[in-house]
N, C-alpha and C. Protein backbone atom coordinates (compact mmCIF):
# COMPACT_ATOMS: atom_id res chain seq x y z
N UNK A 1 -3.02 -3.18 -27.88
CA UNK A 1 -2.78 -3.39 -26.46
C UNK A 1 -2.95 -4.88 -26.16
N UNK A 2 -2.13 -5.98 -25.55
CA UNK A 2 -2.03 -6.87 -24.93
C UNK A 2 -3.15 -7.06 -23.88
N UNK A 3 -3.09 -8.44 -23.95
CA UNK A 3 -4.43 -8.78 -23.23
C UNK A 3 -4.14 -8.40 -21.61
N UNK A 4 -2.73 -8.58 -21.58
CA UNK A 4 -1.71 -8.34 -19.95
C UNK A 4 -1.82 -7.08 -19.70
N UNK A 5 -1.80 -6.09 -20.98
CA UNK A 5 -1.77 -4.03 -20.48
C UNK A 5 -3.59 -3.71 -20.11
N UNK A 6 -3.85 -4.90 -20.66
CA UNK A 6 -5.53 -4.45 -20.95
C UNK A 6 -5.61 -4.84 -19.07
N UNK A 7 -5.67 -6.05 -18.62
CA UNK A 7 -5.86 -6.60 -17.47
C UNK A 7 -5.19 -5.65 -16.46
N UNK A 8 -3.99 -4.87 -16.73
CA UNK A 8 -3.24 -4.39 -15.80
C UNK A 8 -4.09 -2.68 -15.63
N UNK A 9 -4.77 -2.26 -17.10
CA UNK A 9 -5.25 -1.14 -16.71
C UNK A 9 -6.59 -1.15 -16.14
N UNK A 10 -7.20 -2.36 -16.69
CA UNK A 10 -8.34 -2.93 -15.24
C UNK A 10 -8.13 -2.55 -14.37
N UNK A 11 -7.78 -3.72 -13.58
CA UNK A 11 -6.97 -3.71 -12.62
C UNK A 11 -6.77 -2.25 -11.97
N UNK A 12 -5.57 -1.61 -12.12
CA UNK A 12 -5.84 -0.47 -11.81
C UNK A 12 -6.91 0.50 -11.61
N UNK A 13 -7.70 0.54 -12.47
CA UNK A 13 -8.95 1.62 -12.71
C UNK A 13 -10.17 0.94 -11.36
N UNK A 14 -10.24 -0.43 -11.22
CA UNK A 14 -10.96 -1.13 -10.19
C UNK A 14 -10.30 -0.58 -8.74
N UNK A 15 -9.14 -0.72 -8.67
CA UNK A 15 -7.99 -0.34 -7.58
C UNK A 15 -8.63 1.34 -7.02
N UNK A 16 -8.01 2.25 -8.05
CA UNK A 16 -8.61 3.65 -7.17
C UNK A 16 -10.07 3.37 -7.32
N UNK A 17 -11.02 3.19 -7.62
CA UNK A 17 -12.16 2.71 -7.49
C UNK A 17 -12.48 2.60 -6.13
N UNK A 18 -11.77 1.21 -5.76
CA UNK A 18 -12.37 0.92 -4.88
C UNK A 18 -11.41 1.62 -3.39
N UNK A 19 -9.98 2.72 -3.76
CA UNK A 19 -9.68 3.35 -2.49
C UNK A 19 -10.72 4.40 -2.58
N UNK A 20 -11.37 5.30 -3.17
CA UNK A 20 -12.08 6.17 -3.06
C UNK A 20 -13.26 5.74 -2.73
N UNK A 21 -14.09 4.40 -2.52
CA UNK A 21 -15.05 4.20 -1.97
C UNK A 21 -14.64 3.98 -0.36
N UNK A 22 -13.39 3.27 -0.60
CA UNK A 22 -12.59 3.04 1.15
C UNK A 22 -12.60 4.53 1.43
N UNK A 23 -11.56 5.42 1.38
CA UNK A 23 -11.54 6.65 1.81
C UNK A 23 -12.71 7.42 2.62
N UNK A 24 -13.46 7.42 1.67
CA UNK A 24 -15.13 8.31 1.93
C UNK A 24 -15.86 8.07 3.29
N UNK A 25 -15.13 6.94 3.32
CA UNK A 25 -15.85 6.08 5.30
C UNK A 25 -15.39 6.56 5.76
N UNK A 26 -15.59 6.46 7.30
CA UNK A 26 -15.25 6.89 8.42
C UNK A 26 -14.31 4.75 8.56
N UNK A 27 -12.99 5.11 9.04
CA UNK A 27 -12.35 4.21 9.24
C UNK A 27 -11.64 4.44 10.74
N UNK A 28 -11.48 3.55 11.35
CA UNK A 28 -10.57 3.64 12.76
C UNK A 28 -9.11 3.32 12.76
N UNK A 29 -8.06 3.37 13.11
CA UNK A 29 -6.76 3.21 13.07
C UNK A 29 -6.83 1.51 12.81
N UNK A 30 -8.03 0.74 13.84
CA UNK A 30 -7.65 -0.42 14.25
C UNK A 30 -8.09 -1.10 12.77
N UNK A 31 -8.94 -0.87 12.17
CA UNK A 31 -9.52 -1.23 10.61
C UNK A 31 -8.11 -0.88 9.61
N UNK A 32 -7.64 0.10 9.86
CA UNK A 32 -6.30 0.17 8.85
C UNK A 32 -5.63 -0.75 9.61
N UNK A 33 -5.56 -1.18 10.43
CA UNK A 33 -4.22 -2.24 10.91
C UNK A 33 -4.43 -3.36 10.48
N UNK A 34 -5.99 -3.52 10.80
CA UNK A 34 -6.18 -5.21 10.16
C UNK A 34 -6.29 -4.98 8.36
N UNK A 35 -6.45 -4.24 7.74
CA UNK A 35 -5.81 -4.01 6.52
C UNK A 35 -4.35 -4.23 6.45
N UNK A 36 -3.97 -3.83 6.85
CA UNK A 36 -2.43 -4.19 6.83
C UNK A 36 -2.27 -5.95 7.40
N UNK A 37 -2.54 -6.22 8.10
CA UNK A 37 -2.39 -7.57 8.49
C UNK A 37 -2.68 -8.33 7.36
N UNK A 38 -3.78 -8.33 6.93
CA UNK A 38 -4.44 -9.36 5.76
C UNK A 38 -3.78 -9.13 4.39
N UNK A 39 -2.84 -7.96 4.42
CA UNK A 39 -2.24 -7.81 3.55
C UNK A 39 -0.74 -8.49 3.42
N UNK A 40 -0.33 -8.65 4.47
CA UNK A 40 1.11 -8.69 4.61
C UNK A 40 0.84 -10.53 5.22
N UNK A 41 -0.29 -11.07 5.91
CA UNK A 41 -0.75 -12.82 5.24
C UNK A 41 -0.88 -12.83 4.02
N UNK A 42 -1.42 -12.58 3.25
CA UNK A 42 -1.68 -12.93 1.72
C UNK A 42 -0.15 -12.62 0.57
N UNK A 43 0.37 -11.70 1.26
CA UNK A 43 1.74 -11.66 0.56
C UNK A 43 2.56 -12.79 1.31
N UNK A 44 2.65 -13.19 2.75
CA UNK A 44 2.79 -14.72 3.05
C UNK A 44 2.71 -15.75 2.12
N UNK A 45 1.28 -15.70 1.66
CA UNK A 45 1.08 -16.58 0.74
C UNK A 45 0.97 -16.75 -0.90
N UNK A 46 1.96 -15.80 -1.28
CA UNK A 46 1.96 -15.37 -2.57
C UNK A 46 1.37 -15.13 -3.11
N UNK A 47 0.20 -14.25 -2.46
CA UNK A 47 -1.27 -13.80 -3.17
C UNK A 47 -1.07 -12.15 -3.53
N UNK A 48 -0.11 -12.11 -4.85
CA UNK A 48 0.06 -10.83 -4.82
C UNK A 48 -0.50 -9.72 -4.61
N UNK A 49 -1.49 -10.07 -5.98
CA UNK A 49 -2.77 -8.92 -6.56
C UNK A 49 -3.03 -8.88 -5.01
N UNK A 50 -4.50 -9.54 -4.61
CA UNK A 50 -4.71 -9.41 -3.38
C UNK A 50 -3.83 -8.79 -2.18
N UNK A 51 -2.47 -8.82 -2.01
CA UNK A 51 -2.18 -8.04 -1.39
C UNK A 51 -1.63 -6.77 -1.55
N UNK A 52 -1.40 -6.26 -2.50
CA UNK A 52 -1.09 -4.98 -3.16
C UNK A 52 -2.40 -4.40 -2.92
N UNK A 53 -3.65 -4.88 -3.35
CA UNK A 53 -5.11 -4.18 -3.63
C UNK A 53 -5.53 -3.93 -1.73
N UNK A 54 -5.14 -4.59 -0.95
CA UNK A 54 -5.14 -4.58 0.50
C UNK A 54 -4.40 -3.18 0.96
N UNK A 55 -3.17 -3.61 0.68
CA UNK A 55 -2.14 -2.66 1.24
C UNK A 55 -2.38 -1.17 0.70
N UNK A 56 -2.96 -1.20 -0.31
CA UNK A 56 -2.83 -0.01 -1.17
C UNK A 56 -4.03 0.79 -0.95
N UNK A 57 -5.08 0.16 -0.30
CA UNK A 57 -6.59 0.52 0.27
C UNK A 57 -6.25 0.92 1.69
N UNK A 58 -5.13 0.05 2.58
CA UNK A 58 -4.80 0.81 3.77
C UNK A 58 -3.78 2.42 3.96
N UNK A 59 -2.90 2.09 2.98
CA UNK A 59 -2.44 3.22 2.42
C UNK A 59 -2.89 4.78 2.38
N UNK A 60 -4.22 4.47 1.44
CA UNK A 60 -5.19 5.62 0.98
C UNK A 60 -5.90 5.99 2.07
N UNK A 61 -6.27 5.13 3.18
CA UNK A 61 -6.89 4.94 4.58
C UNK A 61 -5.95 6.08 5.36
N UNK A 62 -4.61 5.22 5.81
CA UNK A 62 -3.78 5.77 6.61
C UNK A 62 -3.38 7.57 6.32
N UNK A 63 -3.25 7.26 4.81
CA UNK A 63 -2.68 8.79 4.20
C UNK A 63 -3.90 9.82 4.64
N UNK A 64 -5.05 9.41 4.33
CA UNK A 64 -6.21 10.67 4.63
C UNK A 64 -6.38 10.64 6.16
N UNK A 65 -6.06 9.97 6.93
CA UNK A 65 -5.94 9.86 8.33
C UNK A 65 -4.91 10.60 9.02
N UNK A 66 -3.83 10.93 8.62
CA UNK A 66 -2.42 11.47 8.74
C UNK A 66 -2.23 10.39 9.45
N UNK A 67 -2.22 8.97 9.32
CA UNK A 67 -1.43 8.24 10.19
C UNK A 67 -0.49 7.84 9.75
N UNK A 68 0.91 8.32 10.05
CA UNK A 68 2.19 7.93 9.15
C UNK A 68 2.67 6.75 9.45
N UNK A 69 2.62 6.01 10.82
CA UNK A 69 2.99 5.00 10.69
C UNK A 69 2.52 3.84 9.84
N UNK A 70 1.29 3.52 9.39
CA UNK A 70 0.20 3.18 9.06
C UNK A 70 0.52 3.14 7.81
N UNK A 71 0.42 4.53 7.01
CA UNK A 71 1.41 4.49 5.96
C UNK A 71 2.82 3.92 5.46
N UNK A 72 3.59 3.65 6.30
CA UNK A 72 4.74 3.52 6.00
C UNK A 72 4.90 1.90 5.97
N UNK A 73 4.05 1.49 6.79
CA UNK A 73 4.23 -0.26 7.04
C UNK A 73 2.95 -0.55 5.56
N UNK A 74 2.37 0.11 5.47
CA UNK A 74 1.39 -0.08 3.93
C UNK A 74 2.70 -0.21 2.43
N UNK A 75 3.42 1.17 2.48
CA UNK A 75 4.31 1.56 1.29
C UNK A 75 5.42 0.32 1.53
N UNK A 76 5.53 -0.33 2.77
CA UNK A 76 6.97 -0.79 2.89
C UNK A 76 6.56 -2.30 2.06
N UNK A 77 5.47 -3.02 2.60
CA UNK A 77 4.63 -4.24 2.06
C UNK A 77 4.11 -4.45 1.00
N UNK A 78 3.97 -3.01 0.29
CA UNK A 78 3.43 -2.88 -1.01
C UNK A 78 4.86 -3.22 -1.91
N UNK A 79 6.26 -2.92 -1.46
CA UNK A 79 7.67 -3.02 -1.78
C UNK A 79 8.24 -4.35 -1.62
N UNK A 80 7.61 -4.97 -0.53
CA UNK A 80 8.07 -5.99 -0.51
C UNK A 80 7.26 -6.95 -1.65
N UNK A 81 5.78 -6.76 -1.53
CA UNK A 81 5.50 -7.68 -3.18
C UNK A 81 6.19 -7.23 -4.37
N UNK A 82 6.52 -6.59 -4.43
CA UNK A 82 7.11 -5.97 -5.91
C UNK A 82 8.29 -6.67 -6.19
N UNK A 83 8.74 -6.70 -5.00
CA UNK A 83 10.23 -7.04 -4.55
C UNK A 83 10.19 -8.61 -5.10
N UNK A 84 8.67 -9.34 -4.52
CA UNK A 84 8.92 -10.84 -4.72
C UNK A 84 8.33 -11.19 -6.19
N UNK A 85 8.12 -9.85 -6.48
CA UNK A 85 7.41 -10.13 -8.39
C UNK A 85 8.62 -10.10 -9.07
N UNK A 86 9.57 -9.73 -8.69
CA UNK A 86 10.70 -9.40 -9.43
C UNK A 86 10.95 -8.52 -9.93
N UNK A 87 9.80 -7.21 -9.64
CA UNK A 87 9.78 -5.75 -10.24
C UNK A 87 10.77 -4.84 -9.63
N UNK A 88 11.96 -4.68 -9.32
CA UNK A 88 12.70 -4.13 -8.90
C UNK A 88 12.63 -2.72 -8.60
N UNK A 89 12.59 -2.40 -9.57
CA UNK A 89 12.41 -1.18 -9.85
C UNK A 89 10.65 -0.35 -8.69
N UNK A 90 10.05 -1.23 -9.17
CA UNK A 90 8.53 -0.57 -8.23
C UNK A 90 9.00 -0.77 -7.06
N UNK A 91 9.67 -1.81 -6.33
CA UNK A 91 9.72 -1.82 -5.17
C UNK A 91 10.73 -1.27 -4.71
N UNK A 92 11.79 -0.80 -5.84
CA UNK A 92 12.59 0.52 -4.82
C UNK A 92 11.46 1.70 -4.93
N UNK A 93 11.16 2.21 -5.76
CA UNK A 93 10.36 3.21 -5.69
C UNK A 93 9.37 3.64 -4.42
N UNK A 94 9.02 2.34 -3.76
CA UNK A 94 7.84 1.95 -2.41
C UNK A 94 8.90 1.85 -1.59
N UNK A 95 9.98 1.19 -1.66
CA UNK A 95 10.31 1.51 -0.04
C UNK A 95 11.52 2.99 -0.11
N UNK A 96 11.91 3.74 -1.19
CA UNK A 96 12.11 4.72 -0.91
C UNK A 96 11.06 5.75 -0.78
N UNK A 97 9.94 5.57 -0.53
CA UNK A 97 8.61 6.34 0.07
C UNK A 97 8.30 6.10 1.17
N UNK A 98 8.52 4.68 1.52
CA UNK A 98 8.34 4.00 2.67
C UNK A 98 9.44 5.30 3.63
N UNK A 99 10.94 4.72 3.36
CA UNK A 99 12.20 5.56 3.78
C UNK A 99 11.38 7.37 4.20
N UNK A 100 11.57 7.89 3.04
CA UNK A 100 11.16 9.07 3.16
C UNK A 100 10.39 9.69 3.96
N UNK A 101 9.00 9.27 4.30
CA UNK A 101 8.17 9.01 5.06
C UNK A 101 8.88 9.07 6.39
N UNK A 102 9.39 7.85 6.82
CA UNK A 102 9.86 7.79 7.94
C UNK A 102 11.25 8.66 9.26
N UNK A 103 11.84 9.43 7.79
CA UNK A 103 12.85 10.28 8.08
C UNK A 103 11.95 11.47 8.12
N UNK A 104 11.09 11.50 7.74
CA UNK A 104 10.25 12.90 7.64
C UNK A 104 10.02 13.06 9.31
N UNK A 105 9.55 11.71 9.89
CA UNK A 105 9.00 12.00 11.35
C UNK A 105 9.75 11.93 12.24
N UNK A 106 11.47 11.75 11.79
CA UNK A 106 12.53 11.45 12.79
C UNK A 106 12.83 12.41 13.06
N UNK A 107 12.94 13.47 11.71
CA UNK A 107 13.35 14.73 12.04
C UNK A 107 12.12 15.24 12.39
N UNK A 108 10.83 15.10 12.69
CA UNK A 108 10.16 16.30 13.60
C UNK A 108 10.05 15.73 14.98
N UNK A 109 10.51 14.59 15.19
CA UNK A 109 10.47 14.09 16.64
C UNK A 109 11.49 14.66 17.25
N UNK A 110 12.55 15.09 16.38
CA UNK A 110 14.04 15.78 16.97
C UNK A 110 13.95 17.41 17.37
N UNK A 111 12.83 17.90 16.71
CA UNK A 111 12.68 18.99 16.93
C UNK A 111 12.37 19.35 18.30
């Protein structure tokens, strides 16, 4: 294993780590928003990691919250770094979740 697969499965394993310590709180809508904010500055500033590990902690926030919007601006930002890593592929994957997500609530708003 590469020193890059080794760092990346870090990385990861630190990541749910630390959403399941986020989760377990009691969080307010307005704490997932400023998660999202500091996420989507730091992807401003080409601070990937950091903003993936942001977005992806508001995410896990929003999702156990049922807050879909919350979610969807998390999955869409998490797509857009991917997008500026050059990972193509991950970041269709995030904003067709992002998408999905969002058609999910168009059609129950139509109902």
């Amino acid at each position: 294993m590469s020193s890059y697969q080794l760092n990346r499965v870090l990385f990861l394993f630190f990541l749910f780590v630390g959403i399941n310590s986020a989760s377990a709180q009691s969080v307010k809508k307005e704490d997932c928003d400023k998660l999202i904010k500091s996420g989507v500055e730091a992807l401003n500033k080409n601070q990937f990691t950091h903003s993936i590990e942001l977005l992806t902690k508001a995410r896990a926030v929003a999702k156990n919250n049922d807050w879909d919007y919350q979610e969807f601006l998390a999955l869409n930002n998490i797509g857009a770094n991917y997008y500026k890593l050059l990972e193509y592929g991950e970041a269709l994957n995030y904003y067709l979740e992002a998408y999905t997500l969002a058609i999910k609530n168009l059609r129950q708003r139509m109902k």
